[in-house]
PDB file of N, CA and C in Angstrom:
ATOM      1  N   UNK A   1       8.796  25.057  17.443  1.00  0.00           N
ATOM      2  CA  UNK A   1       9.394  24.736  16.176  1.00  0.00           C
ATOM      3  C   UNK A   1       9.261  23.231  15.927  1.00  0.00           C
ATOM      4  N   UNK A   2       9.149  23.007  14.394  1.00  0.00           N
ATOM      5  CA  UNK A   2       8.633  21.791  14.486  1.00  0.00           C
ATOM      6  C   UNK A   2      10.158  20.580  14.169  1.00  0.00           C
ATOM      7  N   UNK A   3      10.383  19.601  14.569  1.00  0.00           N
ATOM      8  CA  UNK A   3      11.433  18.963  13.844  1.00  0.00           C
ATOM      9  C   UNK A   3      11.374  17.906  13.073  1.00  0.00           C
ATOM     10  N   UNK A   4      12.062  17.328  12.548  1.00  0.00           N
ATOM     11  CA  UNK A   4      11.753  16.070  11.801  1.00  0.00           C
ATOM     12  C   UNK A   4      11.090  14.793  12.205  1.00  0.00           C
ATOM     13  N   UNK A   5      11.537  14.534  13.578  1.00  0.00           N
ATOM     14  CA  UNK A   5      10.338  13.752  13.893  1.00  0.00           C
ATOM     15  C   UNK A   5       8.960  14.135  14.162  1.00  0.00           C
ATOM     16  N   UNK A   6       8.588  15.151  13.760  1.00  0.00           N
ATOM     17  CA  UNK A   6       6.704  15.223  13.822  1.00  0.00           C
ATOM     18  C   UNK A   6       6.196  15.739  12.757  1.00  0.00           C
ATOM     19  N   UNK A   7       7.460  15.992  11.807  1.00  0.00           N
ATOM     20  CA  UNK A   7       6.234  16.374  11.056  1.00  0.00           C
ATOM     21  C   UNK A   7       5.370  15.815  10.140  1.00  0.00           C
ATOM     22  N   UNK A   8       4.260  16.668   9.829  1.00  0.00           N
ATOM     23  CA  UNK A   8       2.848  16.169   9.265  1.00  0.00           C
ATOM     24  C   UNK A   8       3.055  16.235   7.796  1.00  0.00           C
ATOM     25  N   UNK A   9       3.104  15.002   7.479  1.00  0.00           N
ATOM     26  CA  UNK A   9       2.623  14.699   5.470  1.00  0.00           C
ATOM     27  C   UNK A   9       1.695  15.474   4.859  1.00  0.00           C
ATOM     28  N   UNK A  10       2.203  16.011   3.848  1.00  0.00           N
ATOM     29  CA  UNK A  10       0.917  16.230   2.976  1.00  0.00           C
ATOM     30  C   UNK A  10       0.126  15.116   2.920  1.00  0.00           C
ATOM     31  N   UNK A  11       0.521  14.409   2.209  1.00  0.00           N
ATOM     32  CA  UNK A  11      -0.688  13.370   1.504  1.00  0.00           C
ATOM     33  C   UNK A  11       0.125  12.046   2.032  1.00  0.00           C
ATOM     34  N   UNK A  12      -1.015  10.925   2.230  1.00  0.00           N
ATOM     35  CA  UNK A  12      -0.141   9.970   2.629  1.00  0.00           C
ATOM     36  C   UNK A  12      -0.412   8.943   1.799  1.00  0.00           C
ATOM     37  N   UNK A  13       0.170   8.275   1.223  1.00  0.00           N
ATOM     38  CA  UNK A  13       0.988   7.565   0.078  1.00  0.00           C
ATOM     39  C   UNK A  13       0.179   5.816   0.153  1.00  0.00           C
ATOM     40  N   UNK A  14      -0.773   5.243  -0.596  1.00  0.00           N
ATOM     41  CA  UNK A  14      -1.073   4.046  -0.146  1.00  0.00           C
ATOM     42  C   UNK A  14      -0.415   3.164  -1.296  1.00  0.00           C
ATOM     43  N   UNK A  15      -0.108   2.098  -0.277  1.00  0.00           N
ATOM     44  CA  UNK A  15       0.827   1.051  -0.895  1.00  0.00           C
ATOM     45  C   UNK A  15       0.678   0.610  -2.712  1.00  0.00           C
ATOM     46  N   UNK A  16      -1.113   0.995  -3.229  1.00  0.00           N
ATOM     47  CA  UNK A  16      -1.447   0.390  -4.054  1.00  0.00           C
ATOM     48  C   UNK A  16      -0.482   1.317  -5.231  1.00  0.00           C
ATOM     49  N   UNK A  17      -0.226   2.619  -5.060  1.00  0.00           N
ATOM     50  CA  UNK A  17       0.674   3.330  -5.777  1.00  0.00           C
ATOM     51  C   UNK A  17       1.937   2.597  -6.365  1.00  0.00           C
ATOM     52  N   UNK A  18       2.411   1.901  -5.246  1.00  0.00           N
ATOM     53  CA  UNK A  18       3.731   1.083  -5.735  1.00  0.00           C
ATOM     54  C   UNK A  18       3.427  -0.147  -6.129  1.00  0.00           C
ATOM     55  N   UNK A  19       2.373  -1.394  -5.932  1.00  0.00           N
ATOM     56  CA  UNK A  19       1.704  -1.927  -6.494  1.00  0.00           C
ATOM     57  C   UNK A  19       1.777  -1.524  -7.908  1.00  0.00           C
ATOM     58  N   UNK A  20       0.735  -0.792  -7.736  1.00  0.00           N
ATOM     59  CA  UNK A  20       0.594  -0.717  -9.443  1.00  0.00           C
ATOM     60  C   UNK A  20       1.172  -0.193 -10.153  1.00  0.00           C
ATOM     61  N   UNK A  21       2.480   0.515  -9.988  1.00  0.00           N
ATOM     62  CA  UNK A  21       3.864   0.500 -10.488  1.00  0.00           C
ATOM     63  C   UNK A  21       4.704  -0.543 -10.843  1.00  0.00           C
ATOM     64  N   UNK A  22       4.711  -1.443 -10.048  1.00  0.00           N
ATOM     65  CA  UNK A  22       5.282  -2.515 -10.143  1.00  0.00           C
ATOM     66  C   UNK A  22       4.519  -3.435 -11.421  1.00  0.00           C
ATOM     67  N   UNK A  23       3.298  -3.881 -11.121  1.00  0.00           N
ATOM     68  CA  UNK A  23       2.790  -4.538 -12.105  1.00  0.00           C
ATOM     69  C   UNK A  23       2.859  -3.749 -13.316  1.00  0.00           C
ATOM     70  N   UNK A  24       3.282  -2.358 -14.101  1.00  0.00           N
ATOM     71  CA  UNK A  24       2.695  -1.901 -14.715  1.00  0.00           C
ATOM     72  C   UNK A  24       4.838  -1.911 -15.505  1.00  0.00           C
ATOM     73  N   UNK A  25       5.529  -1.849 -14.606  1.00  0.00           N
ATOM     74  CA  UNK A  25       6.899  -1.746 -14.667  1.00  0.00           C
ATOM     75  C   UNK A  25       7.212  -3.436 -15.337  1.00  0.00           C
ATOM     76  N   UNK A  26       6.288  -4.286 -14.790  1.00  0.00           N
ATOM     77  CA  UNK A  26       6.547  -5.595 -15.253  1.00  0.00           C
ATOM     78  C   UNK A  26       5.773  -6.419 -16.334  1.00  0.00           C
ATOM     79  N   UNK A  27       5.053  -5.022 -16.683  1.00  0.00           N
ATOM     80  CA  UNK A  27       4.137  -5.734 -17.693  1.00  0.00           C
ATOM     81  C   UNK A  27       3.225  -6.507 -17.032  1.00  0.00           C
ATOM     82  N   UNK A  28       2.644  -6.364 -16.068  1.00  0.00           N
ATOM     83  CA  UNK A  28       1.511  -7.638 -15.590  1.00  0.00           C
ATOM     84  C   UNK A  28       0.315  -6.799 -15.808  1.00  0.00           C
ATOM     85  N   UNK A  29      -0.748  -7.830 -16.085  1.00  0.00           N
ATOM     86  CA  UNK A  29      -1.921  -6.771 -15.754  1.00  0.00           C
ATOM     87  C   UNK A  29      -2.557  -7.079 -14.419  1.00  0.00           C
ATOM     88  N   UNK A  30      -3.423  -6.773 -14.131  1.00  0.00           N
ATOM     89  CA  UNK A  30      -4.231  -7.000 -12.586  1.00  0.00           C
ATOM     90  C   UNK A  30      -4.659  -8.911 -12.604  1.00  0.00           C
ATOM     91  N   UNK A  31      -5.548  -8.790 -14.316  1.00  0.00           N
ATOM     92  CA  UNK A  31      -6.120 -10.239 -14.259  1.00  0.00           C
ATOM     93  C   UNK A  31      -4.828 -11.028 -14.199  1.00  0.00           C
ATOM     94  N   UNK A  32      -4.221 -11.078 -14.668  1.00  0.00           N
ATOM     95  CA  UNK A  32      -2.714 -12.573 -14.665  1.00  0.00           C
ATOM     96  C   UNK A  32      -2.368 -12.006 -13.339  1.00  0.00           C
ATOM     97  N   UNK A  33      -2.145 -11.096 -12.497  1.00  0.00           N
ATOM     98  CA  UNK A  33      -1.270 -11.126 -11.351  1.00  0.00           C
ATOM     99  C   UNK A  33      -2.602 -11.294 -10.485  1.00  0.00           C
ATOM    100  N   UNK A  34      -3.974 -11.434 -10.526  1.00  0.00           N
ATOM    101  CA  UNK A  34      -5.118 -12.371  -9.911  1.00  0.00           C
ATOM    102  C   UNK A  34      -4.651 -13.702  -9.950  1.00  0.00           C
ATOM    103  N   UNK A  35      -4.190 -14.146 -11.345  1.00  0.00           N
ATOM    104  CA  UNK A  35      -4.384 -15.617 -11.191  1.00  0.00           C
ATOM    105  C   UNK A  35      -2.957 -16.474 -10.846  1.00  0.00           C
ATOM    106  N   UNK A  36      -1.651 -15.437 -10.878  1.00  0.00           N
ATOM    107  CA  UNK A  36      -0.324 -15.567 -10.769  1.00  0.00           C
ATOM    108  C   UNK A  36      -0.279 -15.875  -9.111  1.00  0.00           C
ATOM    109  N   UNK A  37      -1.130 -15.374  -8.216  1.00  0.00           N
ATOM    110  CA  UNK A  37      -1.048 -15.140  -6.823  1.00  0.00           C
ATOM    111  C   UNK A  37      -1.782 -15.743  -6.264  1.00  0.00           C
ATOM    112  N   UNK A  38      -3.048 -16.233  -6.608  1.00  0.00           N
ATOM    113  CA  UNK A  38      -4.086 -16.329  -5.979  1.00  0.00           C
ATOM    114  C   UNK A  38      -5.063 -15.396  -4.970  1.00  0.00           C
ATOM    115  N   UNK A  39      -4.546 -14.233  -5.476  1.00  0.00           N
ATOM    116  CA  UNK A  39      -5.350 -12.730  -4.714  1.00  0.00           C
ATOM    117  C   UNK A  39      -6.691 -12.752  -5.430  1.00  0.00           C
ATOM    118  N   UNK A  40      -7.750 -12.648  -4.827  1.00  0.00           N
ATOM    119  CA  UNK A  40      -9.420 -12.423  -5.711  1.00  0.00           C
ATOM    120  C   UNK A  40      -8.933 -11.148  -6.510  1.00  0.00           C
ATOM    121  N   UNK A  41      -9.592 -11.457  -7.710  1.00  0.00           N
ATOM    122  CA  UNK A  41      -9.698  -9.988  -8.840  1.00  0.00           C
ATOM    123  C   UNK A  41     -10.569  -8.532  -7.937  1.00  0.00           C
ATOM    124  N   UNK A  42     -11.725  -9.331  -7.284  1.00  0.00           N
ATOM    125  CA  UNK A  42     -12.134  -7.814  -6.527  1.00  0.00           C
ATOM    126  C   UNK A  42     -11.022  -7.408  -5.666  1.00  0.00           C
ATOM    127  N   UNK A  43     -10.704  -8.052  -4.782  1.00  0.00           N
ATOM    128  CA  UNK A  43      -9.919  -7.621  -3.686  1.00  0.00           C
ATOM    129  C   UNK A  43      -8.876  -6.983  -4.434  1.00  0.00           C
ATOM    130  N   UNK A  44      -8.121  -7.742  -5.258  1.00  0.00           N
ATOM    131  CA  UNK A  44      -6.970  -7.154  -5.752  1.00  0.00           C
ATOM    132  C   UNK A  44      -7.323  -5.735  -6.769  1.00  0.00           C
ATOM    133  N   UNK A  45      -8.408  -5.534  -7.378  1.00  0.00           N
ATOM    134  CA  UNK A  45      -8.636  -3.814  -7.573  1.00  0.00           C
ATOM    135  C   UNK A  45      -9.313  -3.376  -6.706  1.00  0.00           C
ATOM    136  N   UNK A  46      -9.280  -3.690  -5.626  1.00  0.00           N
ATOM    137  CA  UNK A  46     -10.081  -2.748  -4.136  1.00  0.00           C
ATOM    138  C   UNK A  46      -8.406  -2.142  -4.074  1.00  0.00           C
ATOM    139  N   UNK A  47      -7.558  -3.649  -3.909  1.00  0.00           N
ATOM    140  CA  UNK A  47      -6.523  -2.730  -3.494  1.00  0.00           C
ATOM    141  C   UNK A  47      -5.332  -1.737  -4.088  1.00  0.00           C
ATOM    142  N   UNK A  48      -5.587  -2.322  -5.522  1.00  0.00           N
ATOM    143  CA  UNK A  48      -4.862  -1.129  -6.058  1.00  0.00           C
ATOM    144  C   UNK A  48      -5.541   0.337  -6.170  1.00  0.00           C
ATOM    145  N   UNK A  49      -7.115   0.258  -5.913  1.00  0.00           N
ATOM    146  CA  UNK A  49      -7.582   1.493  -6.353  1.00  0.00           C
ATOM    147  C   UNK A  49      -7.268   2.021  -4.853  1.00  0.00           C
ATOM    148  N   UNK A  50      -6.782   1.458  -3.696  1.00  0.00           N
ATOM    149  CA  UNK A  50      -6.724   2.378  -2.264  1.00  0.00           C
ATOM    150  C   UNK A  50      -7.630   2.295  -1.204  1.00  0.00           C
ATOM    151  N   UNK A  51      -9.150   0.940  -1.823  1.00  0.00           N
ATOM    152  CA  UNK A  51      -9.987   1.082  -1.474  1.00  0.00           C
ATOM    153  C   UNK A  51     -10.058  -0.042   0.096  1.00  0.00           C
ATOM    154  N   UNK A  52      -8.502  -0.506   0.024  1.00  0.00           N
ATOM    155  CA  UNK A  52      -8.419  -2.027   1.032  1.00  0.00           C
ATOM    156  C   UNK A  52      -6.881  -2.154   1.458  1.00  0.00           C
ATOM    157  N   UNK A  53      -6.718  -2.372   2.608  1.00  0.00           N
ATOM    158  CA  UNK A  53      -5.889  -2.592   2.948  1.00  0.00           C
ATOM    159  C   UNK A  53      -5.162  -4.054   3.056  1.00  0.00           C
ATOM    160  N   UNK A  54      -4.079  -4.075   3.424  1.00  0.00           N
ATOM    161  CA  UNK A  54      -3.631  -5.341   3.183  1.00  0.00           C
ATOM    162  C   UNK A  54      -3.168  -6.080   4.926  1.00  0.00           C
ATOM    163  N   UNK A  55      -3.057  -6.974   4.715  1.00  0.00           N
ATOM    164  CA  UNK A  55      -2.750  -8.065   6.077  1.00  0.00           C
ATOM    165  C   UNK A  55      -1.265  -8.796   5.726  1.00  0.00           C
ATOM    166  N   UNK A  56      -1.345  -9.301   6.499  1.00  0.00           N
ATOM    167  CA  UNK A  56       0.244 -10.258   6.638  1.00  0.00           C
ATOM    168  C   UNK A  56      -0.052 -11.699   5.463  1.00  0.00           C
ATOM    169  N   UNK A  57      -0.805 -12.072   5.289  1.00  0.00           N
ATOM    170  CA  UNK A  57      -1.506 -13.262   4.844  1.00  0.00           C
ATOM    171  C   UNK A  57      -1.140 -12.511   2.825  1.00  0.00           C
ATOM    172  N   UNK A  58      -1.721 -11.406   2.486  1.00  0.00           N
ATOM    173  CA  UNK A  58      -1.472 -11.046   1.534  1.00  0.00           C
ATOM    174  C   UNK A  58      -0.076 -10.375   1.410  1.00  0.00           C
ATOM    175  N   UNK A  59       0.761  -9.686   2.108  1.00  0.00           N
ATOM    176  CA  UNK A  59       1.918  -9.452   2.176  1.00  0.00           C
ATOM    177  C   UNK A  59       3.057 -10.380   1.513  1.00  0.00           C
ATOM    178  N   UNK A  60       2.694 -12.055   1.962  1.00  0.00           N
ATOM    179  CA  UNK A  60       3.577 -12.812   1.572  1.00  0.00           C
ATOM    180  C   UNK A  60       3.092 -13.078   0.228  1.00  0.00           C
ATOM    181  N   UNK A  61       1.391 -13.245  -0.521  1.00  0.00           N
ATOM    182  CA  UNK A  61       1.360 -13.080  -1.552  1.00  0.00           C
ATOM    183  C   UNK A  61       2.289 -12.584  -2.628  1.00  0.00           C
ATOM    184  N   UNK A  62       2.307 -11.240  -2.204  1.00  0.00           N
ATOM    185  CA  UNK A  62       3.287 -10.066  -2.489  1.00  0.00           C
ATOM    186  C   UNK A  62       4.475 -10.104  -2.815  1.00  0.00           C
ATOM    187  N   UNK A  63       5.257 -11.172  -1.534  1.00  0.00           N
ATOM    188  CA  UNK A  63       6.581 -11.112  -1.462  1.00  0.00           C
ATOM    189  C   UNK A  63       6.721 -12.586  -2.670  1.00  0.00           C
ATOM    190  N   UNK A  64       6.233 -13.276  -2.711  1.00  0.00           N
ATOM    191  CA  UNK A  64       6.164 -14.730  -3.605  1.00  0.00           C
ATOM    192  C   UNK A  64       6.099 -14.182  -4.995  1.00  0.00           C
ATOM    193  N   UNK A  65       5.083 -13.209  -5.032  1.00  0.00           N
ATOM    194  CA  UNK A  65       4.776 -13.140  -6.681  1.00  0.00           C
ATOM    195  C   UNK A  65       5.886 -11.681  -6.942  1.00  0.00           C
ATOM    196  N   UNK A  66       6.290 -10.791  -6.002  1.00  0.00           N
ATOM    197  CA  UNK A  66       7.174 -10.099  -6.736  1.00  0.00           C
ATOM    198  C   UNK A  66       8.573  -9.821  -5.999  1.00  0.00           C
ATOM    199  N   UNK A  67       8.318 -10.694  -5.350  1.00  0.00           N
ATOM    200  CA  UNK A  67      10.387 -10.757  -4.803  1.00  0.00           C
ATOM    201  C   UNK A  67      10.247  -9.769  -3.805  1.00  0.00           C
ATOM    202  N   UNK A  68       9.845  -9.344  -3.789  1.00  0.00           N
ATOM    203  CA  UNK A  68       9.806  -7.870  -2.756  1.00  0.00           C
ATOM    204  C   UNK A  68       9.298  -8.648  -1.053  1.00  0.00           C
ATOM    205  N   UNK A  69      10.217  -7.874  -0.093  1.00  0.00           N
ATOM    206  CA  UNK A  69       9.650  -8.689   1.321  1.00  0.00           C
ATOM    207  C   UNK A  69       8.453  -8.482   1.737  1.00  0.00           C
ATOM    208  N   UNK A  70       8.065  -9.558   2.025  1.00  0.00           N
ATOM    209  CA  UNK A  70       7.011  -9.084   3.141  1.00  0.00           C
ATOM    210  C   UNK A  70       6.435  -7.993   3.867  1.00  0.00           C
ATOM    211  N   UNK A  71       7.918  -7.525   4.551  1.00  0.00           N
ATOM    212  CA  UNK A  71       7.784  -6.682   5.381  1.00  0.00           C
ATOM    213  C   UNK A  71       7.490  -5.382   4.845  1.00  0.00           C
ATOM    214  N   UNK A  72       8.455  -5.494   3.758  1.00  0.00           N
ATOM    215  CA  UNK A  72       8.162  -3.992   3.124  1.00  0.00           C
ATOM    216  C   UNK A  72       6.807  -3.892   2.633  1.00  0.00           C
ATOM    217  N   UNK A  73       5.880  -4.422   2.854  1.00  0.00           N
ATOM    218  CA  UNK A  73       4.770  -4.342   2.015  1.00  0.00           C
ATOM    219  C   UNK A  73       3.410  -3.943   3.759  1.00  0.00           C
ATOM    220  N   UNK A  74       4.225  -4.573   4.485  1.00  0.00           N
ATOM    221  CA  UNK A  74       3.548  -4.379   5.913  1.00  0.00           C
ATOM    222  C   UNK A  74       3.917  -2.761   5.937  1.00  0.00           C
ATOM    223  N   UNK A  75       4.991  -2.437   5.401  1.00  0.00           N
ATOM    224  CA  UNK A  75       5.793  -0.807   6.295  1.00  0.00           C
ATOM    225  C   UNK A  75       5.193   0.031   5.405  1.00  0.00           C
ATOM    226  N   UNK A  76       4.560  -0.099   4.549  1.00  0.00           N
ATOM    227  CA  UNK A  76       4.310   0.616   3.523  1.00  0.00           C
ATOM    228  C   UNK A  76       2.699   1.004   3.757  1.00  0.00           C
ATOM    229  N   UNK A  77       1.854  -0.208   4.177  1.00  0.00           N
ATOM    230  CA  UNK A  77       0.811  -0.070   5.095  1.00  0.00           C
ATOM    231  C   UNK A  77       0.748   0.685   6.049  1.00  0.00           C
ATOM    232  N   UNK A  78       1.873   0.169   6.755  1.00  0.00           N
ATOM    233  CA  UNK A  78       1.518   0.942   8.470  1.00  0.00           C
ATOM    234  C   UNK A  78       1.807   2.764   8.409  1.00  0.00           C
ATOM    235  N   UNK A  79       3.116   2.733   7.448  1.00  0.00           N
ATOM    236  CA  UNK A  79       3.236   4.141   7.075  1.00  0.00           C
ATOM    237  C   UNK A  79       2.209   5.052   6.539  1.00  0.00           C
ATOM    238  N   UNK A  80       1.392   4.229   5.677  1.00  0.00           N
ATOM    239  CA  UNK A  80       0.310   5.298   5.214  1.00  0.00           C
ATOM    240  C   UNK A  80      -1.448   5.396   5.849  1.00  0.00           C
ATOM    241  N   UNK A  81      -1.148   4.359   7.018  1.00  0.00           N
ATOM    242  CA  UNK A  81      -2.235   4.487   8.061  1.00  0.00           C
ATOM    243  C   UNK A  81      -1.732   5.721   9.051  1.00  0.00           C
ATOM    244  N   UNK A  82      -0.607   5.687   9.615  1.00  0.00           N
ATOM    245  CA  UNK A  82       0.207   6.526  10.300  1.00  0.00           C
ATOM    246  C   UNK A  82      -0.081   8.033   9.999  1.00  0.00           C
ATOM    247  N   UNK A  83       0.599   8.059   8.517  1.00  0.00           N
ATOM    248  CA  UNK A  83       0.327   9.268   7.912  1.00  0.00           C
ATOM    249  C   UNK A  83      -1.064  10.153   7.676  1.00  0.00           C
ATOM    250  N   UNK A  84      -2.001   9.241   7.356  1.00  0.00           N
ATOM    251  CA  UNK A  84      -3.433   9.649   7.085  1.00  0.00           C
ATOM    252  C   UNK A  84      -4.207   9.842   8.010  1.00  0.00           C
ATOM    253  N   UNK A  85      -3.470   9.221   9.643  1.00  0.00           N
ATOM    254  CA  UNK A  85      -4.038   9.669  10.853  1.00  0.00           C
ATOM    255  C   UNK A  85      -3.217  11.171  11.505  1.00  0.00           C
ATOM    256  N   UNK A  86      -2.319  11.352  11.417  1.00  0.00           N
ATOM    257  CA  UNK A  86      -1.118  12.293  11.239  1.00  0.00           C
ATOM    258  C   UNK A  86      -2.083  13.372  10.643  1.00  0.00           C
ATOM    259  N   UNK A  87      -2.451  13.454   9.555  1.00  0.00           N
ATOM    260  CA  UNK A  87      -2.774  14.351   8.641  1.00  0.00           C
ATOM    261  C   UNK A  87      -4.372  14.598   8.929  1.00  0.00           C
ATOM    262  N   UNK A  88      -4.860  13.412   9.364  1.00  0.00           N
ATOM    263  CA  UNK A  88      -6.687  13.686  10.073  1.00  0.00           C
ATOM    264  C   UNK A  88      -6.417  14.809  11.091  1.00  0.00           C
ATOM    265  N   UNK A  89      -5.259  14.358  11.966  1.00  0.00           N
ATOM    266  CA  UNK A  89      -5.285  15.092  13.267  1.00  0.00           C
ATOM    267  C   UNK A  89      -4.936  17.203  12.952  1.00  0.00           C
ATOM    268  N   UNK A  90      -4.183  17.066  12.240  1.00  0.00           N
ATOM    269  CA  UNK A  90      -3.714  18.230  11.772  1.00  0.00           C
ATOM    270  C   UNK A  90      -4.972  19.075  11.309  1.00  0.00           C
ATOM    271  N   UNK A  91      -6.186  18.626  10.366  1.00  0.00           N
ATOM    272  CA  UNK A  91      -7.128  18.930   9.757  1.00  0.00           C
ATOM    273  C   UNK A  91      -7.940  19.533  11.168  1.00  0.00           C
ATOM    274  N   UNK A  92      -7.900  18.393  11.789  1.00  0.00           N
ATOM    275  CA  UNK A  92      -9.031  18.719  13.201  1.00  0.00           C
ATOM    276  C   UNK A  92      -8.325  19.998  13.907  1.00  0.00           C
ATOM    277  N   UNK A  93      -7.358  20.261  14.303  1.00  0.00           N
ATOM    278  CA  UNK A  93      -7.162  21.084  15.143  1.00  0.00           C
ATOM    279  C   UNK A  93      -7.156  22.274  14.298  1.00  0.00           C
ATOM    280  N   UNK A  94      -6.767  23.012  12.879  1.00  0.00           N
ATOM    281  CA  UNK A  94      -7.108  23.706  12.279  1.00  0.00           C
ATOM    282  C   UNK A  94      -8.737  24.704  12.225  1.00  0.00           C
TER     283      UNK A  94
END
C-alpha cells in the first residue's frame, strides 16, 4: 500500500508556471522584467517556456525583482526535478 510519502505525481509542475503567473498577475511583460532584472531575454523565455532551469545566482534575481525568497524559487526547482524523476521512474517500471 502506498502512503503519502511516496507517492508518484502526475505531472510535475515547473517553476516557470508560477513565474509566469506572477509576471502576468503584475502586469509585467517578459521584455521589462528582462530589463527590470538583468535576466537575458533568451534565457528568461527558455525559462518561462520550461525549457531551463534555474540556479541560485538567478533565484536571487527572482527574489529582488519580485519579493518572493530565494529559496522558494530553489524549492520549486528541486521539487519539480524530484517529481519528473519520480514520474520517469514509474513510466520505466510499467
Amino acid at each position: 500500500m502506498k502512503t503519502i510519502d511516496n507517492l508518484t505525481p502526475h505531472i510535475a509542475t515547473h517553476l516557470s508556471e508560477v513565474l509566469s503567473d506572477e509576471l502576468e498577475a503584475n502586469g509585467i511583460t517578459q521584455t521589462e522584467f528582462s530589463k527590470t532584472t538583468g535576466i537575458n531575454k533568451n534565457l528568461l523565455t527558455e525559462i518561462i517556456e520550461g525549457k531551463q532551469n534555474i540556479n541560485g545566482e538567478l533565484s536571487i534575481m527572482l527574489e529582488q525583482a519580485l519579493g518572493t525568497d530565494a529559496e522558494y524559487w530553489l524549492e520549486l526547482q528541486k521539487n519539480y526535478e524530484s517529481d519528473r524523476t519520480k514520474i520517469e521512474a514509474t513510466n520505466k517500471a510499467c
